[in-house]
C-alpha atoms as a PDB file:
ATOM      1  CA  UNK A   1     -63.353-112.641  65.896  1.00  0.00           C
ATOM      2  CA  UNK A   2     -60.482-113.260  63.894  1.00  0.00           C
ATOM      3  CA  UNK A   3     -60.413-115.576  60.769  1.00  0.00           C
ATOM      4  CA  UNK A   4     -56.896-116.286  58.599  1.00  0.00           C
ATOM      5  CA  UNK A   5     -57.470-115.564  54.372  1.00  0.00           C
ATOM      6  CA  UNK A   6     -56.095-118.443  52.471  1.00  0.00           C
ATOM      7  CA  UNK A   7     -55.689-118.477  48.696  1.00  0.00           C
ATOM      8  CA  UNK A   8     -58.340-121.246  48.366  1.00  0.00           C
ATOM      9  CA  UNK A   9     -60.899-120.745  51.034  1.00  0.00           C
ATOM     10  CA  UNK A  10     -62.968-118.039  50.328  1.00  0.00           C
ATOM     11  CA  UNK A  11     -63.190-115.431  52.973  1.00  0.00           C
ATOM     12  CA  UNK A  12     -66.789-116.089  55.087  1.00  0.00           C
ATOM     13  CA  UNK A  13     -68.350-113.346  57.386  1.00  0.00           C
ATOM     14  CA  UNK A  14     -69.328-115.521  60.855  1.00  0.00           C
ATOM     15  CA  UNK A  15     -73.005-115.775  61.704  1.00  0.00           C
ATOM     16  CA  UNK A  16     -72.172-113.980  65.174  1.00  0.00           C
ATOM     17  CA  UNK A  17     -71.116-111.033  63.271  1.00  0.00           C
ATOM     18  CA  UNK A  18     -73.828-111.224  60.629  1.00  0.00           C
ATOM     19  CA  UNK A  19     -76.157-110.830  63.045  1.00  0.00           C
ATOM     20  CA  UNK A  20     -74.510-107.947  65.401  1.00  0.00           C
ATOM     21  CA  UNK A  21     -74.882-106.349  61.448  1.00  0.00           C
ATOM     22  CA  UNK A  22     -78.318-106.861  61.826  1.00  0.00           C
ATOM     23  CA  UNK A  23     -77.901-109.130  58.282  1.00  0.00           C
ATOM     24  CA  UNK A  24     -81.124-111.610  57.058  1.00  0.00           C
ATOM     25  CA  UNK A  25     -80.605-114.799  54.913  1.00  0.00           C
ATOM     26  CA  UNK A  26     -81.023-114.112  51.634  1.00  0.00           C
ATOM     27  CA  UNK A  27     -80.107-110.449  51.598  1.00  0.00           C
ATOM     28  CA  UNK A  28     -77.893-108.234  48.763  1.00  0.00           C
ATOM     29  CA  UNK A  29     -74.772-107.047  50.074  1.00  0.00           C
ATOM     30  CA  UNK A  30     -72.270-104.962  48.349  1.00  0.00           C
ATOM     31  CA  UNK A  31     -68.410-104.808  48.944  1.00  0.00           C
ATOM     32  CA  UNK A  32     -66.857-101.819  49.054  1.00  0.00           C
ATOM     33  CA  UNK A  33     -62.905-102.303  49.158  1.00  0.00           C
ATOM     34  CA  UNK A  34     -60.759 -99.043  50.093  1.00  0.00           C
ATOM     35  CA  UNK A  35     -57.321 -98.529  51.722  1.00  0.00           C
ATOM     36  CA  UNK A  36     -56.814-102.149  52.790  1.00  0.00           C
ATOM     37  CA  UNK A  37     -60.132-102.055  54.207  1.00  0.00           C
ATOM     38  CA  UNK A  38     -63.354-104.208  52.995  1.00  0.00           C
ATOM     39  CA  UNK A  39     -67.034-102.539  53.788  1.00  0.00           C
ATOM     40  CA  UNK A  40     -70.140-104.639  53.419  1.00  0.00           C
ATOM     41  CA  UNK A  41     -73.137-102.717  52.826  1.00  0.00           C
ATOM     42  CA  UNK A  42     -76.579-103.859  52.368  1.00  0.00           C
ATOM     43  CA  UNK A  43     -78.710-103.551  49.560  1.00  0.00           C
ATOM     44  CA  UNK A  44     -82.319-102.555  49.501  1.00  0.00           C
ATOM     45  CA  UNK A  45     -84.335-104.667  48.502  1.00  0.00           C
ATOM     46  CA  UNK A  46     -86.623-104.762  45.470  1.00  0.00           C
ATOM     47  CA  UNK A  47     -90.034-104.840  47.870  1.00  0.00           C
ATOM     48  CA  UNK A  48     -88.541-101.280  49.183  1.00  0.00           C
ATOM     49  CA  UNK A  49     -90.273 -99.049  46.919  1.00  0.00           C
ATOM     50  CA  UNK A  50     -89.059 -95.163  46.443  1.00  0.00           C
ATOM     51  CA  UNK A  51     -90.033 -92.074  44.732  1.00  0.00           C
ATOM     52  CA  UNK A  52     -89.740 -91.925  40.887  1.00  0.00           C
ATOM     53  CA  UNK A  53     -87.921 -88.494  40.274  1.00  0.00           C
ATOM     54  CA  UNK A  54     -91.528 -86.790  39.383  1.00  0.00           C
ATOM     55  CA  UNK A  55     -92.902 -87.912  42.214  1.00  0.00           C
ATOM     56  CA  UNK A  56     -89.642 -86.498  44.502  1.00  0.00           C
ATOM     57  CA  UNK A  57     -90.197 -83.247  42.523  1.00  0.00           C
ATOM     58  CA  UNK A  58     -93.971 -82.980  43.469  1.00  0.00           C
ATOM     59  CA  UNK A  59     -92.893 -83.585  47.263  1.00  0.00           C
ATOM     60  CA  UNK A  60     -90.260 -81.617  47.411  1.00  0.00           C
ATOM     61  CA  UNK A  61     -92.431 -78.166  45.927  1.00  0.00           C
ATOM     62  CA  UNK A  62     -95.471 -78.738  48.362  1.00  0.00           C
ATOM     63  CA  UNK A  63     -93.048 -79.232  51.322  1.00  0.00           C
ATOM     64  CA  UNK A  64     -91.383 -75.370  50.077  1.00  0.00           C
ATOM     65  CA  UNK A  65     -94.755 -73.873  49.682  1.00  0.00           C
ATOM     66  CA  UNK A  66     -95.943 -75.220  52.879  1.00  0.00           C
ATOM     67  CA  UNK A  67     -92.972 -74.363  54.563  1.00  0.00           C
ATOM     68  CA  UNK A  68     -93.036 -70.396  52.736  1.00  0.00           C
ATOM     69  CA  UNK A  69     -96.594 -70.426  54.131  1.00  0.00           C
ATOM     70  CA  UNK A  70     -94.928 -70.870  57.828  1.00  0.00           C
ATOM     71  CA  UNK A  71     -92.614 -68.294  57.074  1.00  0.00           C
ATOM     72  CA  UNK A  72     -95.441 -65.963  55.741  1.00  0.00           C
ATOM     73  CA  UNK A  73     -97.148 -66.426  58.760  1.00  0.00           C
ATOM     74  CA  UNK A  74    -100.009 -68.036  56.735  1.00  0.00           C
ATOM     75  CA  UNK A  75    -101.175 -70.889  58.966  1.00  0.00           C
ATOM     76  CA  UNK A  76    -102.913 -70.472  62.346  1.00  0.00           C
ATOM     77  CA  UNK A  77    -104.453 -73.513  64.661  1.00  0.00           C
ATOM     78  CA  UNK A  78    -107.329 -74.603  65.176  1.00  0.00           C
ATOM     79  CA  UNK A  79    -107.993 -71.902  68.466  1.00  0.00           C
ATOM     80  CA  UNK A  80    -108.168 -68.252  67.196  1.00  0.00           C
ATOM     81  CA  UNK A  81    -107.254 -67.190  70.831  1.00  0.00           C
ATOM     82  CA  UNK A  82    -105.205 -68.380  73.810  1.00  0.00           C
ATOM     83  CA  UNK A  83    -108.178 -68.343  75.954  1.00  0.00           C
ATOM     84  CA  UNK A  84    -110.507 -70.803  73.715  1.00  0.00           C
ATOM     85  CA  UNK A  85    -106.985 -72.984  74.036  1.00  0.00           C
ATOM     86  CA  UNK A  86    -107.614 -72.571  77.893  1.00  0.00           C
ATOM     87  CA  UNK A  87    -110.586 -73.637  78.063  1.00  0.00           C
ATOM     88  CA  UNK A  88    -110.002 -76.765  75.875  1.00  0.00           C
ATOM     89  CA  UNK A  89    -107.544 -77.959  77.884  1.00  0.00           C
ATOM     90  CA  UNK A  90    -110.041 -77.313  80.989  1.00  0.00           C
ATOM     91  CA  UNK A  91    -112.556 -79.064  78.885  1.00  0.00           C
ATOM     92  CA  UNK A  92    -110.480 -82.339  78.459  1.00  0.00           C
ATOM     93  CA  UNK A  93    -109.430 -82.190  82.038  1.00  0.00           C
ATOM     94  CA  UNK A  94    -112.952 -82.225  83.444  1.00  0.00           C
ATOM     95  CA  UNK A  95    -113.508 -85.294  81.180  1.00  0.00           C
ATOM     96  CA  UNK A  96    -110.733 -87.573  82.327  1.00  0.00           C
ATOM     97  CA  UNK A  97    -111.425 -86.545  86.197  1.00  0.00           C
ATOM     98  CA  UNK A  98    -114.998 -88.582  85.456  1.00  0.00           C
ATOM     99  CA  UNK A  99    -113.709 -91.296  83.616  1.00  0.00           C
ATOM    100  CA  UNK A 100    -111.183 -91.879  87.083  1.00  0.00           C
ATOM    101  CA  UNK A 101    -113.983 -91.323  88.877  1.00  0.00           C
ATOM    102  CA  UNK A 102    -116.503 -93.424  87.477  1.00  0.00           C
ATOM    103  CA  UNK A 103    -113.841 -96.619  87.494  1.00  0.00           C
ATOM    104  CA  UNK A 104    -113.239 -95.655  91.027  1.00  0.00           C
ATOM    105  CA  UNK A 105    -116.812 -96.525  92.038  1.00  0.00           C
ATOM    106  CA  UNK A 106    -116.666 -99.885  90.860  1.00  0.00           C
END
């Protein structure tokens, strides 16, 4: 879509493109203006709630030691052998062939 700038019309984004922008009524935007070319970007709004810094810090050191416990080889799963995994999985099996079969009978 094209649109001609005049000195006293102020310059309006078309609803056709707000939308393809995935822009809401009453949203923040911010210009950014660079080279000759204009970039809208939206704002977050004030409902979108983030980490204070503490609270980033605290995140950030459980996710290292959780992820020096991985490299430590410090975790296992909840099977302490391939073959109780087996037989899990044989388990679960056996228990969805009689739910088919039982709604098969109706």
């Amino acid at each position: 879509m094209t649109v001609t700038v005049r000195n006293q019309t102020p310059l309006v984004v078309p609803p056709s493109v707000r939308r393809k922008a995935g822009f809401r009524n009453g949203q923040k935007v911010e210009f950014e203006a660079s080279n000759g070319v204009i970039t809208i970007v939206p704002k977050p709004s004030k409902d979108h709630v983030d980490c204070t810094p503490e609270q980033r810090r605290v995140i950030n050191a459980r996710l290292a030691e959780g992820l020096a416990d991985l490299d430590a080889g410090r975790v296992r799963g909840p099977f302490a052998t391939h073959k109780e995994f087996i037989e899990s999985l044989h388990a679960e099996a056996r228990k969805l062939k009689r739910r088919r079969s039982a709604r098969s009978a109706r």
